[in-house]
C-alpha atoms as a PDB file:
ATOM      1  CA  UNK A   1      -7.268  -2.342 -18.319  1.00  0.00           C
ATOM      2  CA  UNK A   2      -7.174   1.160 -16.932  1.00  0.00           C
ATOM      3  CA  UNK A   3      -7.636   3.708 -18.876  1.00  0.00           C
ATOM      4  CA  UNK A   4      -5.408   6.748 -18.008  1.00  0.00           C
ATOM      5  CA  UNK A   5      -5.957  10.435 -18.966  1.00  0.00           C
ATOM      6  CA  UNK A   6      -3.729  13.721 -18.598  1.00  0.00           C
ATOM      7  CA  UNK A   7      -5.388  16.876 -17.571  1.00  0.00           C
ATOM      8  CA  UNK A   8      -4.515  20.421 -15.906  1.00  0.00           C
ATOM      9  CA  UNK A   9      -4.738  21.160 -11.907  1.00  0.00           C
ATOM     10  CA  UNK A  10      -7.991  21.779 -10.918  1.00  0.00           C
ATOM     11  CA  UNK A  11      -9.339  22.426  -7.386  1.00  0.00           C
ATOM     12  CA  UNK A  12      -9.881  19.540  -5.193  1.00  0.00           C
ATOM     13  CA  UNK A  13      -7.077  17.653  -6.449  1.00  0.00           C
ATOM     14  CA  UNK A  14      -4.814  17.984  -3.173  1.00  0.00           C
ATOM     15  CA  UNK A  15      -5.645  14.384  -1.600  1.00  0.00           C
ATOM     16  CA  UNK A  16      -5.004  12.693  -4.227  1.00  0.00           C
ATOM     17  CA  UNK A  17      -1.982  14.102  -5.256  1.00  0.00           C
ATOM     18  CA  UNK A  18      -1.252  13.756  -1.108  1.00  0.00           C
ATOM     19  CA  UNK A  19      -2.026  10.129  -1.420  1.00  0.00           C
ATOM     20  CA  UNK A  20       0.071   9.355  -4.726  1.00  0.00           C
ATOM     21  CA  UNK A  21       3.096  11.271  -2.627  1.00  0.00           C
ATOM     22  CA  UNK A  22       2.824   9.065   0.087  1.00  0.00           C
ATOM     23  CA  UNK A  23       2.870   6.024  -1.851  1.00  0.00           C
ATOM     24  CA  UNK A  24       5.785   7.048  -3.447  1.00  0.00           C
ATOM     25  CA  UNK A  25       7.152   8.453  -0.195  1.00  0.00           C
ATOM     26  CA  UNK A  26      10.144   5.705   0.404  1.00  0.00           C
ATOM     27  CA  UNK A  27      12.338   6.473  -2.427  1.00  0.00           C
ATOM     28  CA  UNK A  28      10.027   5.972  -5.073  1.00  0.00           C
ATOM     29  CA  UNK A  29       8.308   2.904  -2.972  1.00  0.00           C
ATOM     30  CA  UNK A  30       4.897   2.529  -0.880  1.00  0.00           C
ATOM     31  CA  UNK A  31       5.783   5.440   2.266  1.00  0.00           C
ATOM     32  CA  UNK A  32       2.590   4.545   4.082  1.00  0.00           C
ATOM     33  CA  UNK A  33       3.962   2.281   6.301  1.00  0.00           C
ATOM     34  CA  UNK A  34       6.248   4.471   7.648  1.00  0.00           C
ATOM     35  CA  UNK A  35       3.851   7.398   8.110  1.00  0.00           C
ATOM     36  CA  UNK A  36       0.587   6.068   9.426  1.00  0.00           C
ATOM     37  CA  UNK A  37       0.988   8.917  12.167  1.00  0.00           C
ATOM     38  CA  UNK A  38       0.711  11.900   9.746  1.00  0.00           C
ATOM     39  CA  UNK A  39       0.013  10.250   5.978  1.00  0.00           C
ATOM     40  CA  UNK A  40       0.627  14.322   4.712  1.00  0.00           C
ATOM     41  CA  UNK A  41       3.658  14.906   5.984  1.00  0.00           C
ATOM     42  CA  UNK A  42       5.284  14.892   2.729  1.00  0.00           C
ATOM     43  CA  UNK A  43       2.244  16.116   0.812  1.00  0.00           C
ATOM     44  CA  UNK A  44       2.251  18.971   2.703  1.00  0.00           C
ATOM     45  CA  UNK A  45       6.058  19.571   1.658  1.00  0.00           C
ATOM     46  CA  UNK A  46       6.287  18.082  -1.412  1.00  0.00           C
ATOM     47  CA  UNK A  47       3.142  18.569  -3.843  1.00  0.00           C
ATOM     48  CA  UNK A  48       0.846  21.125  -1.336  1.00  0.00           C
ATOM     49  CA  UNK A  49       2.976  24.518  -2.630  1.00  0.00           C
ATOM     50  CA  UNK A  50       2.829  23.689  -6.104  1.00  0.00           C
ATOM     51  CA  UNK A  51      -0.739  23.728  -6.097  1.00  0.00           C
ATOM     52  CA  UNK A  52      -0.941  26.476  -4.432  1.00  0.00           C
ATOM     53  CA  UNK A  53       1.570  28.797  -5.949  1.00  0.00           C
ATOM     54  CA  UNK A  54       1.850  27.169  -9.162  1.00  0.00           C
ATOM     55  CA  UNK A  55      -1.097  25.435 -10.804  1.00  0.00           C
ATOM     56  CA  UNK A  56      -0.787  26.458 -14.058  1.00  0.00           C
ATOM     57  CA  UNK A  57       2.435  24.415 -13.901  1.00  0.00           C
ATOM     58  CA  UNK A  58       0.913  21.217 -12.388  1.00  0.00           C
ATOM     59  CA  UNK A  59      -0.466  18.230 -14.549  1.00  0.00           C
ATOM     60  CA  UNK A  60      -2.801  15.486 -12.977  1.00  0.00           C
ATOM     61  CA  UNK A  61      -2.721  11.771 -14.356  1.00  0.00           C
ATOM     62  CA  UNK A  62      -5.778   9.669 -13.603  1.00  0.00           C
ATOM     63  CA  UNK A  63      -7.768   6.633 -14.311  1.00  0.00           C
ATOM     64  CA  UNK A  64     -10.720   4.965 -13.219  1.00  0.00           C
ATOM     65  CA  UNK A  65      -9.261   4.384  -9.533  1.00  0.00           C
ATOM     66  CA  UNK A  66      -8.535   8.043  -9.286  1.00  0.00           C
ATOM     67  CA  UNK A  67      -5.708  10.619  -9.301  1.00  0.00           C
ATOM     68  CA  UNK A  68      -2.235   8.329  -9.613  1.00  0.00           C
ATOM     69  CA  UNK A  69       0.518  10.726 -10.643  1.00  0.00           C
ATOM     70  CA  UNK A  70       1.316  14.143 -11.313  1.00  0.00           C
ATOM     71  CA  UNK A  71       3.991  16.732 -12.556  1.00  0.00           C
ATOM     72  CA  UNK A  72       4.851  20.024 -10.719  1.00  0.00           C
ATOM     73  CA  UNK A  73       7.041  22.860 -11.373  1.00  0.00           C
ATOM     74  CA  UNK A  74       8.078  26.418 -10.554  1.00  0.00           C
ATOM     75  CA  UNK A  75       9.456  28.560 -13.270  1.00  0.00           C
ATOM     76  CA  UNK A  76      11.441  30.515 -10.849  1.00  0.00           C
ATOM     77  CA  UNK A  77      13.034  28.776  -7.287  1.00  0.00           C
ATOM     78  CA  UNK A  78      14.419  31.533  -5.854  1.00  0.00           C
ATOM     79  CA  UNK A  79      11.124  33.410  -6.130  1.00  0.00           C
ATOM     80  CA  UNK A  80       8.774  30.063  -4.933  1.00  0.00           C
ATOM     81  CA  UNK A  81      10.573  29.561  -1.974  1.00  0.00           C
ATOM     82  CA  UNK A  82      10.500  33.141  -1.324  1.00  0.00           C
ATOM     83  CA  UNK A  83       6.851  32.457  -0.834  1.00  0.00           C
ATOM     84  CA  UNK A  84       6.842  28.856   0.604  1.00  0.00           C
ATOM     85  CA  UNK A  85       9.001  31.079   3.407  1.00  0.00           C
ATOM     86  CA  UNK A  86       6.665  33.311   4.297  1.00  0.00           C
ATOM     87  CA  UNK A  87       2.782  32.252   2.628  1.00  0.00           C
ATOM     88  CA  UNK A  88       3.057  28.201   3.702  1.00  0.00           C
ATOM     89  CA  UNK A  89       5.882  27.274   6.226  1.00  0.00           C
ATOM     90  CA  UNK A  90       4.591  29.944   9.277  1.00  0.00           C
ATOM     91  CA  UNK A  91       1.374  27.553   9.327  1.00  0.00           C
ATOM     92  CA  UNK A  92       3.555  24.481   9.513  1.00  0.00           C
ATOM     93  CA  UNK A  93       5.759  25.430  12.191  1.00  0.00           C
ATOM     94  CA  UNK A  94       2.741  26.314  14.232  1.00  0.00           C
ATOM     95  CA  UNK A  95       1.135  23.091  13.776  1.00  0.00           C
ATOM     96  CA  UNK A  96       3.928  20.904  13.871  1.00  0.00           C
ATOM     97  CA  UNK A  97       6.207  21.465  16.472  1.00  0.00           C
ATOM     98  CA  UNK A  98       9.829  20.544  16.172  1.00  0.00           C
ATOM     99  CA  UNK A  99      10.254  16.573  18.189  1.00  0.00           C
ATOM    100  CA  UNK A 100      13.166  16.381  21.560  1.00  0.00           C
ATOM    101  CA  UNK A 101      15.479  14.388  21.676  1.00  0.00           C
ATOM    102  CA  UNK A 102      17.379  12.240  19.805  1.00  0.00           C
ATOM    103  CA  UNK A 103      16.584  12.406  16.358  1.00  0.00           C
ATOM    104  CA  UNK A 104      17.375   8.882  15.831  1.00  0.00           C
ATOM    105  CA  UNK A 105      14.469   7.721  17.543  1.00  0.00           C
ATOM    106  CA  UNK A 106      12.132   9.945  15.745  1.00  0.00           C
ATOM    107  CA  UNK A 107       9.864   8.318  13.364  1.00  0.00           C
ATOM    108  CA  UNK A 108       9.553   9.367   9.726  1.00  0.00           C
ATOM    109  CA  UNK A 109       7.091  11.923  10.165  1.00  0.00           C
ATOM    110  CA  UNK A 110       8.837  13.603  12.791  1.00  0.00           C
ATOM    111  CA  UNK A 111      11.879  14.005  10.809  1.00  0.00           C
ATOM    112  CA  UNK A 112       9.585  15.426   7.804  1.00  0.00           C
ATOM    113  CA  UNK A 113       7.970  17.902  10.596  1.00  0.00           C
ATOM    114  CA  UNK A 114      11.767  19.007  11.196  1.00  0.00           C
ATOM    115  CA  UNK A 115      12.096  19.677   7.747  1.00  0.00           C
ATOM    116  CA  UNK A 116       9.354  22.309   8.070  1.00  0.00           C
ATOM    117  CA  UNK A 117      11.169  23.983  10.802  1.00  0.00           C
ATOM    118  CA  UNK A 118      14.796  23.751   9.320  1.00  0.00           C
ATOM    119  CA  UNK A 119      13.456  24.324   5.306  1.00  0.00           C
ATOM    120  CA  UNK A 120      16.230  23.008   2.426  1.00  0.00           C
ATOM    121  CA  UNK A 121      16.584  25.891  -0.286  1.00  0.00           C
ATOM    122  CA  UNK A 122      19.463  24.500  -1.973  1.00  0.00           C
ATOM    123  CA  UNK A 123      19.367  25.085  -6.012  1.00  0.00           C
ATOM    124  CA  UNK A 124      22.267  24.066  -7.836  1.00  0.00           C
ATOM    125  CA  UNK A 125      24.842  26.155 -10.020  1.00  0.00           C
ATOM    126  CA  UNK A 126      24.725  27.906 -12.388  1.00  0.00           C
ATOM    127  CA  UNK A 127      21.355  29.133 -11.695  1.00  0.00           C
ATOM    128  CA  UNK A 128      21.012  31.069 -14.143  1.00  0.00           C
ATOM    129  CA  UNK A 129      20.829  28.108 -16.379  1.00  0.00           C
ATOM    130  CA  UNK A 130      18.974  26.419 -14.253  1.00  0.00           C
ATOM    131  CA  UNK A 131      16.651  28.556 -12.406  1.00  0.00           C
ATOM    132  CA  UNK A 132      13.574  26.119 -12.513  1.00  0.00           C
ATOM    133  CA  UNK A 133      12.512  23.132 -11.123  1.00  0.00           C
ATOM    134  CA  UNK A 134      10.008  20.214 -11.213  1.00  0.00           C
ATOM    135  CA  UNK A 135       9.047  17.264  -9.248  1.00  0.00           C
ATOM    136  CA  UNK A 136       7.067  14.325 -10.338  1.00  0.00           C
ATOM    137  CA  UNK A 137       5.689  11.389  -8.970  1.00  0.00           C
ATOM    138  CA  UNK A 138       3.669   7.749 -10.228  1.00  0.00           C
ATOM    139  CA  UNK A 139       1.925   5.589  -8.684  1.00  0.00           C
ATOM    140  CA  UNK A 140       3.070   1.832  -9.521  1.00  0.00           C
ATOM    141  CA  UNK A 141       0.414   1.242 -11.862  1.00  0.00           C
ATOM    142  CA  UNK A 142       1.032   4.090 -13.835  1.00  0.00           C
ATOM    143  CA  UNK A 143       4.416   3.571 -14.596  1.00  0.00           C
ATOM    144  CA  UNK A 144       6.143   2.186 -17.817  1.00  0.00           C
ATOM    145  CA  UNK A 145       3.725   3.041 -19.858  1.00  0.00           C
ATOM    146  CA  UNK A 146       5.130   6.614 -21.007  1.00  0.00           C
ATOM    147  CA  UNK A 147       3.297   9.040 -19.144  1.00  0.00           C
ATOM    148  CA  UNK A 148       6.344  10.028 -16.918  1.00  0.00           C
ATOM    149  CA  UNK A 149       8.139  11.189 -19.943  1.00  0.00           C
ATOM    150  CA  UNK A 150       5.615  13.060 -21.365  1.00  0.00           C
ATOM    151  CA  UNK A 151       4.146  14.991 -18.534  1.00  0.00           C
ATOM    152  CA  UNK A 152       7.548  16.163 -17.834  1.00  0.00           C
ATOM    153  CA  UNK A 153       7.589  16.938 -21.365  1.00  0.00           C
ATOM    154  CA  UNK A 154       4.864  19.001 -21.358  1.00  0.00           C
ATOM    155  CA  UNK A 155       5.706  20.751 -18.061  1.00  0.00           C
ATOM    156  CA  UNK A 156       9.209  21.467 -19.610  1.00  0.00           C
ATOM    157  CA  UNK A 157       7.762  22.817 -23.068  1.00  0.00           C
ATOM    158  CA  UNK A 158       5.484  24.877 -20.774  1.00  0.00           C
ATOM    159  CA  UNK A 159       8.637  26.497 -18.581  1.00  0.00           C
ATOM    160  CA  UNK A 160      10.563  27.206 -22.275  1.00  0.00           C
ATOM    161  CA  UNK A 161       7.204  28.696 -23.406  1.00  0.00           C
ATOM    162  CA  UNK A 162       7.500  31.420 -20.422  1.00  0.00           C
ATOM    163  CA  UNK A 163      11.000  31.684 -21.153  1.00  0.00           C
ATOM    164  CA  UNK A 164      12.910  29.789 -18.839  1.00  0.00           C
ATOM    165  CA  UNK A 165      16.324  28.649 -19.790  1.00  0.00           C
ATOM    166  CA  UNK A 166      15.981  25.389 -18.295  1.00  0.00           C
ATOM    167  CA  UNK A 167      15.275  23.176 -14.919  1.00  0.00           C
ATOM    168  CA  UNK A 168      16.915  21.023 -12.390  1.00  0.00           C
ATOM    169  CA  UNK A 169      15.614  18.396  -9.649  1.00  0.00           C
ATOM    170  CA  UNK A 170      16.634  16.206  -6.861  1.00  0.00           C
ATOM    171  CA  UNK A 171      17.071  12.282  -7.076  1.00  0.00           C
ATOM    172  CA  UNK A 172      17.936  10.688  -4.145  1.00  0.00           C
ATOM    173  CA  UNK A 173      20.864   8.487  -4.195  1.00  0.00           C
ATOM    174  CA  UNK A 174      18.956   5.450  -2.935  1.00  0.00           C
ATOM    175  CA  UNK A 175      16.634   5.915  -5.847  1.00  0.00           C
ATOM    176  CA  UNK A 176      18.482   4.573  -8.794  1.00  0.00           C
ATOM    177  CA  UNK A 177      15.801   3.740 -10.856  1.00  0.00           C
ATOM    178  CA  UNK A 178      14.407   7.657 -11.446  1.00  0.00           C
ATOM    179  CA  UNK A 179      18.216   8.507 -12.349  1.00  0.00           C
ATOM    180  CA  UNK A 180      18.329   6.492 -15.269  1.00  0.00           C
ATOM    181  CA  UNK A 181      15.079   7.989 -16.140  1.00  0.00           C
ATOM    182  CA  UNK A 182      15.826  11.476 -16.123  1.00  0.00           C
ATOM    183  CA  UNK A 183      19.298  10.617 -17.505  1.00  0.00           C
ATOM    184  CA  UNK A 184      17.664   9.157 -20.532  1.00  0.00           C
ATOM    185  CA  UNK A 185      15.249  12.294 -20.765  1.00  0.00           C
ATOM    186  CA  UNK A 186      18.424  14.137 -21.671  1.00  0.00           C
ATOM    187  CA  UNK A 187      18.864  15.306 -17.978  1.00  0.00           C
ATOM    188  CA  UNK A 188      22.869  15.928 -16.443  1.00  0.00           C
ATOM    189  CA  UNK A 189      24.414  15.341 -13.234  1.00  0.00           C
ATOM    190  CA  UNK A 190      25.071  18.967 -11.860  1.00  0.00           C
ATOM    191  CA  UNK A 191      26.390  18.057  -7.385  1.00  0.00           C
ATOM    192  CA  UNK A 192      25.755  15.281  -5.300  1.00  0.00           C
ATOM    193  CA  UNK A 193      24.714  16.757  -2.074  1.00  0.00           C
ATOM    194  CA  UNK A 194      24.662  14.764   1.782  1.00  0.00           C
ATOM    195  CA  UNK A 195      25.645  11.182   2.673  1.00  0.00           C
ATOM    196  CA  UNK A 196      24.453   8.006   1.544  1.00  0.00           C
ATOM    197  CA  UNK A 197      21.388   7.466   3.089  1.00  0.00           C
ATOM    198  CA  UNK A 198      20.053  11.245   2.863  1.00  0.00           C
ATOM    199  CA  UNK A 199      21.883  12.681   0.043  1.00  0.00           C
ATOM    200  CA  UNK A 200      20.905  13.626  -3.734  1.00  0.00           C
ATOM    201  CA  UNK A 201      22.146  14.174  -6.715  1.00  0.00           C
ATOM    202  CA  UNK A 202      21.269  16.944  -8.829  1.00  0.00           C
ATOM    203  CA  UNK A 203      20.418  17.544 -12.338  1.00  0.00           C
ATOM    204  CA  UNK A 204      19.854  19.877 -14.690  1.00  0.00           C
ATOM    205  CA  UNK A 205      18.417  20.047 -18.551  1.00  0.00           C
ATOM    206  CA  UNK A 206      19.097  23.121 -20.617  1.00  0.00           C
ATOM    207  CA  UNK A 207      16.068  23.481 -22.640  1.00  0.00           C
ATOM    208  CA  UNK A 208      17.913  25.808 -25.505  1.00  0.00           C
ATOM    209  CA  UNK A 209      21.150  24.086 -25.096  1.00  0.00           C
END
C-alpha cells in the first residue's frame, strides 16, 4: 500500500503537478487522451501560476510513485490575475498562437491555447466576501482516503491566517462528483456561469461566517 505524505511547494515540482493536471484534465477524469499534442496545456493554465506567484499557498501530496495531487490558492484574485496578465500570459500568446477556423474542429489543446489568448477573469459576487480562490486536484489513487479535505483545509486555515474573509472556486457542471465534495466541506452555490457542456458553477465558503 502506498504510503502518502503532505508537504509544502518546493522547486522542481512543476511536472508533476503538470502531469496530475492532465490526468485529471476531463472533468476530473484521465485528459491525456485528449491532449497527446500539448500534455501542458492545462498545466500551463491551471497549476503553472500558482507556483509561480503563490507557493507559499501550494501543498504537494505524494507517495512512492511520485507527486499525485496538490492544493493551490491565491489570497487575492483580483491582484493574481493582475499578474497572470502581464508576468505569464505575454509568453503564452507568443508561443501559442490562436488556431483558424472553425473552432469545432479544433482539438482540445487548441481550444486551451485560445484560452490563453481570450483569458477568463470572472470572480463571483460579493467579492469582498469572497476575494480568494483555490484549485485542487487528485490523482485516482489518491482519492477517498481524506487528503482532499484536508489539504484544502489547510490551504483555507492558511488564507484566514493572512486575513482573508473567505474563498470561492469553479466546478464544472459535468463534474458532479467534486460538487458534492465541496458542498459537504461547507462550501455554497454562489452563479452558475455558461451552458451545459462548458459552464460552472460557483462557490464560495466564508471562513468567519
Amino acid at each position: 500500500m502506498s504510503q502518502f505524505s503532505l508537504r509544502p511547494v518546493r522547486a522542481g515540482d512543476q511536472a508533476g503537478a503538470y502531469h496530475v493536471c492532465l490526468k485529471t484534465g476531463n472533468f476530473g477524469r484521465d485528459g491525456e487522451p485528449f491532449y497527446r499534442e500539448d500534455p501542458d496545456a492545462l498545466g500551463r493554465l491551471f497549476v503553472g501560476p500558482y507556483l509561480a506567484f503563490e507557493p507559499e499557498l501550494g501543498l504537494i501530496l505524494e507517495d512512492d510513485q511520485g507527486i499525485c495531487g496538490y492544493a493551490l490558492g491565491a489570497f487575492d484574485s483580483h491582484a493574481f490575475y493582475q499578474r497572470y496578465e502581464t508576468e505569464w500570459r505575454p509568453r503564452l500568446c507568443a508561443e501559442f498562437p490562436e488556431a483558424s477556423g472553425d473552432p469545432n474542429s479544433w482539438t482540445r489543446s487548441q481550444h486551451v491555447h485560445s484560452w490563453y489568448h481570450h483569458p477568463d477573469y470572472y470572480c463571483p459576487e460579493p467579492y469582498a466576501v469572497y476575494p480568494s480562490h483555490l484549485h485542487i486536484d487528485l490523482l485516482d489513487r489518491a482519492q477517498g482516503r481524506g487528503w482532499g479535505r484536508r489539504m484544502l483545509e489547510q490551504v483555507m486555515h492558511e488564507l484566514q491566517r493572512r486575513g482573508s474573509p473567505g474563498a470561492h472556486l469553479g466546478v464544472s457542471f459535468q463534474n458532479t462528483t467534486a460538487l458534492g465534495f465541496y458542498q459537504r466541506l461547507g462550501f455554497q452555490e454562489l452563479i452558475r456561469v455558461g451552458g451545459p457542456q462548458d459552464g460552472c458553477t460557483y462557490l464560495g465558503k466564508r471562513f468567519n461566517p
